[in-house]
Protein backbone atom coordinates (compact mmCIF):
# COMPACT_ATOMS: atom_id res chain seq x y z
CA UNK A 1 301.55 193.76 197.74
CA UNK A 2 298.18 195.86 196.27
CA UNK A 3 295.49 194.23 194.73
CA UNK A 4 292.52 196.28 193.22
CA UNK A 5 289.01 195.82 194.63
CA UNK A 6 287.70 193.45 192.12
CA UNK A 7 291.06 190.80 192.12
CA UNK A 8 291.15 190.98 195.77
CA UNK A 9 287.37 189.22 195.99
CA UNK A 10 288.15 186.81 192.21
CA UNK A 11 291.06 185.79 194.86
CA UNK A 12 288.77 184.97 198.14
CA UNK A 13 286.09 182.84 195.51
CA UNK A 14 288.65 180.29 196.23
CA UNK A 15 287.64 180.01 199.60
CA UNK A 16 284.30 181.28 199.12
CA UNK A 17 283.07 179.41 195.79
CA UNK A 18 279.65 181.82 196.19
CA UNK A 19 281.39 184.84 197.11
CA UNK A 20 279.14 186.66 194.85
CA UNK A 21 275.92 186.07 196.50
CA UNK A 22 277.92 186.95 200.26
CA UNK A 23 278.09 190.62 198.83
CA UNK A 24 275.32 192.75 198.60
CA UNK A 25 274.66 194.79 195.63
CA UNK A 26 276.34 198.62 195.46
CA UNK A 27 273.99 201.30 197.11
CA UNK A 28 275.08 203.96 195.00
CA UNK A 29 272.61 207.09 197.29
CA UNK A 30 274.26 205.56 200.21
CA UNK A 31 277.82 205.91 199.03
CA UNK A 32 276.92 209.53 197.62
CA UNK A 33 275.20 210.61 201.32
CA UNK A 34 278.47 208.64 202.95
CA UNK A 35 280.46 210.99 200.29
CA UNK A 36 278.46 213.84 201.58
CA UNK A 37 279.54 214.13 204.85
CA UNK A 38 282.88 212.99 204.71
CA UNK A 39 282.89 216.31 202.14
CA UNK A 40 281.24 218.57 204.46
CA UNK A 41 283.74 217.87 207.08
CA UNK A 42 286.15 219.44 204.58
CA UNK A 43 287.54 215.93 203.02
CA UNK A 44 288.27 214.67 199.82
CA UNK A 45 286.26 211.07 199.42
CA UNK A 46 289.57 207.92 199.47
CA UNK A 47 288.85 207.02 195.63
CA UNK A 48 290.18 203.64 196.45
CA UNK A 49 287.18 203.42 199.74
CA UNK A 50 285.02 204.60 196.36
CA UNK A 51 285.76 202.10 194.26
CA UNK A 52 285.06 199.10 197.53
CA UNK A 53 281.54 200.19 197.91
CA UNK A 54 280.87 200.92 194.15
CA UNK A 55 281.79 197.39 194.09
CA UNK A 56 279.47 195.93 197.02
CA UNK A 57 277.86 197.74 199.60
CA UNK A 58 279.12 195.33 202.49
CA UNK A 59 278.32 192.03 203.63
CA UNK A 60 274.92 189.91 203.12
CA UNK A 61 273.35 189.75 206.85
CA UNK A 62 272.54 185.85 206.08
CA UNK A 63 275.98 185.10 205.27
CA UNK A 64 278.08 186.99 207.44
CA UNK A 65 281.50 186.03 206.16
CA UNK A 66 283.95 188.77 207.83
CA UNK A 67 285.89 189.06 204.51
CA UNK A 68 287.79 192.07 206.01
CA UNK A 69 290.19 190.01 208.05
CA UNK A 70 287.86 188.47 210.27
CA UNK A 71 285.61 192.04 210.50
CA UNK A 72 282.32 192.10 208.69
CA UNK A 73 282.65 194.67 205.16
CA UNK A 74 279.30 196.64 206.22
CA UNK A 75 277.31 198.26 204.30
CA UNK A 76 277.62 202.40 203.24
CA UNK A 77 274.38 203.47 205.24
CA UNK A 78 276.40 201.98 208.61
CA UNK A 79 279.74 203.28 207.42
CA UNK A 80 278.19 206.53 207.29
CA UNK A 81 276.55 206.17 210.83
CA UNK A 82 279.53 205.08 212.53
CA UNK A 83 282.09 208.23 210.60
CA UNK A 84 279.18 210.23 211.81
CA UNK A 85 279.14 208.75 215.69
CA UNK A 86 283.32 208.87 215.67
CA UNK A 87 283.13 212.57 214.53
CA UNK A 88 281.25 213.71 217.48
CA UNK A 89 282.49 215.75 219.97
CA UNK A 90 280.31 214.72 222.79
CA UNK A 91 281.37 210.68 222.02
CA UNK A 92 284.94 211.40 220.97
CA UNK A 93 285.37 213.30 224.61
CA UNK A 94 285.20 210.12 226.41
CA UNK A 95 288.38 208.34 224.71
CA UNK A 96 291.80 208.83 224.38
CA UNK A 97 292.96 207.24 221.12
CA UNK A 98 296.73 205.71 221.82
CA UNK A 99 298.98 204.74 218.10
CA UNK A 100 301.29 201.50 218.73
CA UNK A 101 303.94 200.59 216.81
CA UNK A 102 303.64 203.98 214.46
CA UNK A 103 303.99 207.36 213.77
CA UNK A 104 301.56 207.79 211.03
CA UNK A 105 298.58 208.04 213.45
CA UNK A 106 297.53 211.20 214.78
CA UNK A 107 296.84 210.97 218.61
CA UNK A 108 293.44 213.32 218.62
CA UNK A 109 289.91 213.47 219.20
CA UNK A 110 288.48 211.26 216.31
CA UNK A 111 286.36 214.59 216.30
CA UNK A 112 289.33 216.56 215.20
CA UNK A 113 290.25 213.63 212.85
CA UNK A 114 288.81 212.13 209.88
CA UNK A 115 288.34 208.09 209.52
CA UNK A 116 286.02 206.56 207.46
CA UNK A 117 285.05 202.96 209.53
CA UNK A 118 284.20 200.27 206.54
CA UNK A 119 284.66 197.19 208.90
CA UNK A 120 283.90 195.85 212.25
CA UNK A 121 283.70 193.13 214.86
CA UNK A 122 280.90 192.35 218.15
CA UNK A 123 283.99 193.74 220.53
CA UNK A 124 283.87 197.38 219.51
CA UNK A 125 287.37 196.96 216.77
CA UNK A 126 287.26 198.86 213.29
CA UNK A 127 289.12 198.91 210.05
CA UNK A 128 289.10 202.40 209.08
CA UNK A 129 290.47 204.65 206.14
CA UNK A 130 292.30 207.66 207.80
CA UNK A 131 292.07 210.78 205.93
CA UNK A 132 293.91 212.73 208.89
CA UNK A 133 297.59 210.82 208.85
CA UNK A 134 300.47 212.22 210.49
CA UNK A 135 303.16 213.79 209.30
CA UNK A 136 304.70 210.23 208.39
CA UNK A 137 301.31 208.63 207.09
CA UNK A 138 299.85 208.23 204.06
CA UNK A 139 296.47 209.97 203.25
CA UNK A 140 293.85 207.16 202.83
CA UNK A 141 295.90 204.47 205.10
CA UNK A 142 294.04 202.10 207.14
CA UNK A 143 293.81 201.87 210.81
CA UNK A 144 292.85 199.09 213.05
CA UNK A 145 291.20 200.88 216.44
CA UNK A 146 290.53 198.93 219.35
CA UNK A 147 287.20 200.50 220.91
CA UNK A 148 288.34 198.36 224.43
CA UNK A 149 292.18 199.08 224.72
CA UNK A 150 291.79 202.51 223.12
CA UNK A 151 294.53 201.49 220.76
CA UNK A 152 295.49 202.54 216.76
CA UNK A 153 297.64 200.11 214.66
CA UNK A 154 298.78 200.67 211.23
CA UNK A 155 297.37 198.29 209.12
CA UNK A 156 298.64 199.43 205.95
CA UNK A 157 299.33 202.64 203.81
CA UNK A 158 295.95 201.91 201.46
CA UNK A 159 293.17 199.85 201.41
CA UNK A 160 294.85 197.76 198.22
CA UNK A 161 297.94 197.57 200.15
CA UNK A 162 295.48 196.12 202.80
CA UNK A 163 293.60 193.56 200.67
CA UNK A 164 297.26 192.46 200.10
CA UNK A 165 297.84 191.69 203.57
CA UNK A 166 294.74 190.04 204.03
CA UNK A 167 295.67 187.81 200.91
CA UNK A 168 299.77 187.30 202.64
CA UNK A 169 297.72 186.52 205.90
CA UNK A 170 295.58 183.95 204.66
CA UNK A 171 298.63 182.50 203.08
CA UNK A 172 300.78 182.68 206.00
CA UNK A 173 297.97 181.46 208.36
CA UNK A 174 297.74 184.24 210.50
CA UNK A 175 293.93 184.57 209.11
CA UNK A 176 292.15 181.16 208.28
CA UNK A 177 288.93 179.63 207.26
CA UNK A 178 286.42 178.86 209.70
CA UNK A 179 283.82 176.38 209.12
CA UNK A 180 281.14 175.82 212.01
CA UNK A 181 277.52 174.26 210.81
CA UNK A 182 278.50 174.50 207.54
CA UNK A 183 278.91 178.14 207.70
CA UNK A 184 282.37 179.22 206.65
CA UNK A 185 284.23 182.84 207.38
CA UNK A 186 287.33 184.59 208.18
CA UNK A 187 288.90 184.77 211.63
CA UNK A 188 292.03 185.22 212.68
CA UNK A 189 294.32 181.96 213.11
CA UNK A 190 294.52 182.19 217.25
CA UNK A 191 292.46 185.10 219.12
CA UNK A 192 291.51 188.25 217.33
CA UNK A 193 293.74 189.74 214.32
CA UNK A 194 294.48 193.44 217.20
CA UNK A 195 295.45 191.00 219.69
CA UNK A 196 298.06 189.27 217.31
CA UNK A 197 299.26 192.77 216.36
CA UNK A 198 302.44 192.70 219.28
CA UNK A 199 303.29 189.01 218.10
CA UNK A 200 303.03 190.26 214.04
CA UNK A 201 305.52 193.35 214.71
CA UNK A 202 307.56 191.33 216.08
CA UNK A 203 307.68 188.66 213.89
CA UNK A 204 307.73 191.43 210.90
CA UNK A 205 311.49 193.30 212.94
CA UNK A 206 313.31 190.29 213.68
């Protein structure tokens, strides 16, 4: 299932009635320096990763709402500092990136490779586009990397194909609603959503 950009968040105002004023407004000389680099690395900008931020430019810090099942959408000023942190050499020399479950994941250097991080968690996990799939991947899938277990899922083959599963998750219950002080957000049903990810492939083979 895709869903475009702008359905994907009509969709989560019914479990975020003031989903509006959760998102901050587009930062459109952030998305053009993000644009920039990803460019000068010898990449052609994910139009789909272009229309996201031209649509918000992440989450509002007061309302953290982790809208990016359970990860927090930041903002195009951090994507670009964290694309620019996973492309160096001297940081990407210390880990050994390991694909499970697929073969559409290069296993390189994030130096060598190019994803574009537009969501995160406190314990060092990213959603990322990957411009750099292999041979069976799709250009502009997304990856779920865990920064602990040194681990790259498949998460889908584009980022509407992912707001999809974040939609089928919700539904299913694998992601829920949180509500703690009156503050409500995303988090996966049991755990974290990477931990879940042996118990969802198997679920999704039987």
């Amino acid at each position: 299932m895709n869903i475009r950009v702008d359905d994907f968040f009509m969709i989560l105002k019914k479990y975020f009635p003031d989903m509006d004023e959760r998102l901050k407004k587009p930062d459109k000389e952030a998305l053009n320096c993000l644009k920039q680099a990803v460019s000068e690395k010898g990449y052609e900008f994910d139009p789909q990763l272009s229309s996201l931020y031209e649509y918000a430019d992440g989450e509002n810090d007061d309302l953290i709402t982790s809208v990016m099942a359970g990860f927090e959408f930041i903002s195009a000023q951090k994507a670009l500092d964290n694309f620019l942190f996973f492309s160096d050499p001297q940081y990407a020399s210390n880990y050994e990136w390991k694909r499970k479950y697929t073969d559409a994941v290069q296993e390189k250097s994030s130096a060598e490779l190019c994803w574009i991080p537009f969501a995160h968690d406190a314990s060092r996990c990213f959603f990322a586009v990957d411009l750099t799939p292999d041979i069976n991947g799709r250009k502009g899938q997304v990856i779920g990397v865990d920064g602990d277990t040194h681990k790259v899922y498949l998460m889908a083959g584009s980022l509407t194909e992912f707001f999809g599963t974040i939609i089928q998750y919700l539904y299913d219950g694998i992601l829920v609603i949180g509500d703690e002080e009156e503050e409500r957000y995303m988090e996966a049903g049991t755990g974290h959503l990477l931990d879940m990810m042996d118990e969802i492939h198997t679920a999704e083979n039987k």
